[in-house]
Structures are given as structure tokens and as C-alpha cells.
PDB file of N, CA and C in Angstrom:
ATOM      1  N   UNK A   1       0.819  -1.193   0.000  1.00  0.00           N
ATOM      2  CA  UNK A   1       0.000   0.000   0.000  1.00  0.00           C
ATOM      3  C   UNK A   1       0.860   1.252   0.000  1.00  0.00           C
ATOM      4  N   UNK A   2       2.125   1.202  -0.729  1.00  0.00           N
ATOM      5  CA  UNK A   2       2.843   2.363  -0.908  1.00  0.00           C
ATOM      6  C   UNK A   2       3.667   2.482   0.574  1.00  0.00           C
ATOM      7  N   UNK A   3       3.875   1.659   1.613  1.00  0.00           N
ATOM      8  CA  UNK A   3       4.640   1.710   2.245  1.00  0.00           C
ATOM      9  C   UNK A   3       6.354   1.230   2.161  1.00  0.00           C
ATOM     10  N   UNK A   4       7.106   2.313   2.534  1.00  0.00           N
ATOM     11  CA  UNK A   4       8.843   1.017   2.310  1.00  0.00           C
ATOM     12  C   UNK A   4       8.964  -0.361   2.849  1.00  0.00           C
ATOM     13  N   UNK A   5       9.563  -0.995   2.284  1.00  0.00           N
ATOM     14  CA  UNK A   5       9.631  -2.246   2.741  1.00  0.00           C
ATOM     15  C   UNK A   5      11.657  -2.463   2.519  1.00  0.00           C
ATOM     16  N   UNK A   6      11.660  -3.635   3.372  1.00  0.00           N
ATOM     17  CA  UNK A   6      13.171  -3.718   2.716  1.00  0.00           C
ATOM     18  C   UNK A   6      13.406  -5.519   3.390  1.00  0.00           C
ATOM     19  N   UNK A   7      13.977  -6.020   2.273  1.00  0.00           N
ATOM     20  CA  UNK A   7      14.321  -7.301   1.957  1.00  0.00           C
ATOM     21  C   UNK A   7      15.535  -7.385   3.207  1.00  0.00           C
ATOM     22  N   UNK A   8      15.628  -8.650   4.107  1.00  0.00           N
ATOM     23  CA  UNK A   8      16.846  -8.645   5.207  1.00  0.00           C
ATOM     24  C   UNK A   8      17.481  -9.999   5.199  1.00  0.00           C
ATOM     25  N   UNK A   9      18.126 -10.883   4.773  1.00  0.00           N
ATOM     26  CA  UNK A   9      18.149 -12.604   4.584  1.00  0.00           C
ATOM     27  C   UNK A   9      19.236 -12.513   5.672  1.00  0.00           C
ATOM     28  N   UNK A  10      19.236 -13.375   7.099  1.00  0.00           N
ATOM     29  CA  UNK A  10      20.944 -13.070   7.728  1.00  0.00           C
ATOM     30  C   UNK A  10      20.333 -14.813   7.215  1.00  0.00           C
ATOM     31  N   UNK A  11      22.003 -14.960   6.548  1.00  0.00           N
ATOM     32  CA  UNK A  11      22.183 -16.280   6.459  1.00  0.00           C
ATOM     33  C   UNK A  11      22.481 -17.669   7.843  1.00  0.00           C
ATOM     34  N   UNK A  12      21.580 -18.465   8.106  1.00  0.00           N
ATOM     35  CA  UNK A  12      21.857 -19.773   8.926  1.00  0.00           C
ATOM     36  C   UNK A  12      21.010 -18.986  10.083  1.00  0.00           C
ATOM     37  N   UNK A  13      20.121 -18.180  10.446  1.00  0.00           N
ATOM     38  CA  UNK A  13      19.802 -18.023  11.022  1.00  0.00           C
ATOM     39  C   UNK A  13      17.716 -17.926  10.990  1.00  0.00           C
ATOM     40  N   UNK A  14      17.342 -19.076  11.666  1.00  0.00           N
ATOM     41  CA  UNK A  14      15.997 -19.270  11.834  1.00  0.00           C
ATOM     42  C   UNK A  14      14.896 -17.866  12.526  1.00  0.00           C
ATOM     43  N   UNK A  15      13.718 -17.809  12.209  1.00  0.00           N
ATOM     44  CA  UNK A  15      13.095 -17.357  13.202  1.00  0.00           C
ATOM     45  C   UNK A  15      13.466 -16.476  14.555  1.00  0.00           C
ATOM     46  N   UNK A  16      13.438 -17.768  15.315  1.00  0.00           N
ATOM     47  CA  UNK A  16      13.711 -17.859  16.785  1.00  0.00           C
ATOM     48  C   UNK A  16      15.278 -17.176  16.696  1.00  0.00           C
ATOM     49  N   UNK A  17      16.276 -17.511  15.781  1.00  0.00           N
ATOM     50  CA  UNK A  17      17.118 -16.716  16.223  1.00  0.00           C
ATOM     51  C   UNK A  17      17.051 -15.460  16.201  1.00  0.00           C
ATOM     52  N   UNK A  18      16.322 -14.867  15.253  1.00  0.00           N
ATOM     53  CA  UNK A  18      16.285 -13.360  14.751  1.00  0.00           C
ATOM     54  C   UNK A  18      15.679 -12.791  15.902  1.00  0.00           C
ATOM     55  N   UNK A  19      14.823 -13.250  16.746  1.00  0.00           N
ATOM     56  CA  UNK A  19      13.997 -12.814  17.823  1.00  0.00           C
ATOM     57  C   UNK A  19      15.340 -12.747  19.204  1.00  0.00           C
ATOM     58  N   UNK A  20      15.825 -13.859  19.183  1.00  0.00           N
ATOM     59  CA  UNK A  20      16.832 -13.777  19.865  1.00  0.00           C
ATOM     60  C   UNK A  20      17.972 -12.899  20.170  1.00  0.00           C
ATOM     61  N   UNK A  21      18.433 -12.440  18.719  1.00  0.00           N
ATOM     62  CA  UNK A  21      18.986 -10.829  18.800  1.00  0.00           C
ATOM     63  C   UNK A  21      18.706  -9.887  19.256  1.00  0.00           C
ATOM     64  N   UNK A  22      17.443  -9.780  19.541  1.00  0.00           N
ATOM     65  CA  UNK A  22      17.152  -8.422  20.442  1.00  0.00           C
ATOM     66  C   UNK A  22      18.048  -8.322  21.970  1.00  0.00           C
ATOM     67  N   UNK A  23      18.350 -10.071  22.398  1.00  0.00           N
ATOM     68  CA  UNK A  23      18.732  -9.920  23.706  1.00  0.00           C
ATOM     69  C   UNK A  23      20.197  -9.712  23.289  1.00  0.00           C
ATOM     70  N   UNK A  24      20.790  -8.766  24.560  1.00  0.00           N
ATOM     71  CA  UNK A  24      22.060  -8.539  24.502  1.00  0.00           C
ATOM     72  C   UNK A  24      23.034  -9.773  24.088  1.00  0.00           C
ATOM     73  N   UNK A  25      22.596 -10.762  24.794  1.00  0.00           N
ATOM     74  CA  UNK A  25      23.723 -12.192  25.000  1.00  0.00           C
ATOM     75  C   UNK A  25      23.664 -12.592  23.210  1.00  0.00           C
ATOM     76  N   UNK A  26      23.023 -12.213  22.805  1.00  0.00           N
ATOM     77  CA  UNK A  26      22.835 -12.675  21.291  1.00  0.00           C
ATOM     78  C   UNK A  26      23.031 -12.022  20.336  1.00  0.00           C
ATOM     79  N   UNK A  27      23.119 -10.514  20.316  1.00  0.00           N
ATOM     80  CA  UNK A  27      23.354  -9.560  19.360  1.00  0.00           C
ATOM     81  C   UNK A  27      24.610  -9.659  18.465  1.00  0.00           C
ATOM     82  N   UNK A  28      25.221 -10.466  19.002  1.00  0.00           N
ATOM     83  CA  UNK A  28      26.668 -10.691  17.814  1.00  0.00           C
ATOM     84  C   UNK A  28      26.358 -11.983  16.328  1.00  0.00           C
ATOM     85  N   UNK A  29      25.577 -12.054  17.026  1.00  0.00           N
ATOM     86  CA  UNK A  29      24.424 -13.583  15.887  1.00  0.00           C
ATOM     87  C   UNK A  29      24.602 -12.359  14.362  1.00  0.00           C
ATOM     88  N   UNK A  30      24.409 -11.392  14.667  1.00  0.00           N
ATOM     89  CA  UNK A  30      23.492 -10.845  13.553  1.00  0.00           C
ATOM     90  C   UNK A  30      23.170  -9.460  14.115  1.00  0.00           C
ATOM     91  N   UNK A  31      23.138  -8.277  13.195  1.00  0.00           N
ATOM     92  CA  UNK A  31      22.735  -6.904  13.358  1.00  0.00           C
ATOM     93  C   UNK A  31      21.600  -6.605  13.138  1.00  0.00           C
ATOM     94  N   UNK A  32      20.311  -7.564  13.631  1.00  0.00           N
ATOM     95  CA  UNK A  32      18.824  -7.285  13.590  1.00  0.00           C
ATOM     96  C   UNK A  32      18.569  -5.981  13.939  1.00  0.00           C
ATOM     97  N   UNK A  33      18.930  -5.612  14.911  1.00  0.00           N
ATOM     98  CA  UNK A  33      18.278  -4.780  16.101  1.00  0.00           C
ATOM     99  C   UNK A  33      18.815  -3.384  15.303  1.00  0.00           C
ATOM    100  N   UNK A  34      20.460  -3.407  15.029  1.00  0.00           N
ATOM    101  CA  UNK A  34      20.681  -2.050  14.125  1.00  0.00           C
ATOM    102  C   UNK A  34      20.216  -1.873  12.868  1.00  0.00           C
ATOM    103  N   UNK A  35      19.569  -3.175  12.102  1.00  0.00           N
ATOM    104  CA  UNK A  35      19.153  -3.162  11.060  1.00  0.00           C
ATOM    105  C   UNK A  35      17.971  -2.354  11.063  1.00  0.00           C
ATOM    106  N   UNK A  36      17.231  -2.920  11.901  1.00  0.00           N
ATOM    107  CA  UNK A  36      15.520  -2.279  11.950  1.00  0.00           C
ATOM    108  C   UNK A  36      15.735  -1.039  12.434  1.00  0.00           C
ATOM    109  N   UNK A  37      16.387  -0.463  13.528  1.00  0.00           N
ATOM    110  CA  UNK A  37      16.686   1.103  14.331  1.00  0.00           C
ATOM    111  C   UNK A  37      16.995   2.027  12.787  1.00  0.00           C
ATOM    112  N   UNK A  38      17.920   1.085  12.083  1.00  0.00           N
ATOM    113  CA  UNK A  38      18.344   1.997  10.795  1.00  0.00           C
ATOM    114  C   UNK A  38      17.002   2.285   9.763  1.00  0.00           C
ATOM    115  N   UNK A  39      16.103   1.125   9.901  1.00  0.00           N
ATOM    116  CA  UNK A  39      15.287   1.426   8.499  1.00  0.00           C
ATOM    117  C   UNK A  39      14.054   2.194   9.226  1.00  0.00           C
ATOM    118  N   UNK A  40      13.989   1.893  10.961  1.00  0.00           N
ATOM    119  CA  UNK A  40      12.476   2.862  11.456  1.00  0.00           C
ATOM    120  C   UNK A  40      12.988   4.461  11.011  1.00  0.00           C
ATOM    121  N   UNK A  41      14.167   4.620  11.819  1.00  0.00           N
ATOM    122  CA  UNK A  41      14.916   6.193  11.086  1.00  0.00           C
ATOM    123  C   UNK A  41      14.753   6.544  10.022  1.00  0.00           C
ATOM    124  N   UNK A  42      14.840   6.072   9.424  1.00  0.00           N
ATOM    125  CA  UNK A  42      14.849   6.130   8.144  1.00  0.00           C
ATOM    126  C   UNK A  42      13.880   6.456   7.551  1.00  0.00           C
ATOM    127  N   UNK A  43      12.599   5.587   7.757  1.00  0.00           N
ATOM    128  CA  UNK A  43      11.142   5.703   7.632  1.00  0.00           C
ATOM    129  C   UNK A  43      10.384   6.770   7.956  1.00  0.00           C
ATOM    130  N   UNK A  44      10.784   6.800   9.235  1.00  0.00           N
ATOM    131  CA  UNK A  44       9.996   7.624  10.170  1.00  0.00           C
ATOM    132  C   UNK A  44      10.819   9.357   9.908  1.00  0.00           C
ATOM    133  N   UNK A  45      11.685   9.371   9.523  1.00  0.00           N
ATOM    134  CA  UNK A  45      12.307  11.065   9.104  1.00  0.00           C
ATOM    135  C   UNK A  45      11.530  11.696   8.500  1.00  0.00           C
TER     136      UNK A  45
END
């Protein structure tokens, strides 16, 4: 409906892991958390 969208693949990583990144102990898995902070900014400017 005319909103941005943006494509994110982290390779070997399920679901549950991506959710898992939010917690500190896990954030080195993968840059979920700066990924999304970057595209709400982004959005939301």
C-alpha cells in the first residue's frame, strides 16, 4: 500500500534466532536490532 519495505536474509539463522537478537547475549548472531533502528529512522524522518 505504498509503504517502504526492505528485503533482510541473515544467512543460517531461523526465526527464533532473529527474535533472539534483540537480547544482549545474542546480538553478535546478527545486526537485527541495528538493522531495523536503521530502516524505522529512516522511515519515520
Amino acid at each position: 500500500l505504498g509503504a517502504p519495505s526492505t528485503l533482510r536474509l541473515y544467512e543460517g539463522l531461523n526465526h527464533a534466532d532473529l527474535i533472539a537478537t534483540f537480547s544482549p547475549l545474542f546480538r553478535r548472531k546478527a545486526p537485527v536490532l541495528d538493522d531495523m533502528a536503521t530502516f524505522l529512522g529512516r522511515a519515520l524522518a
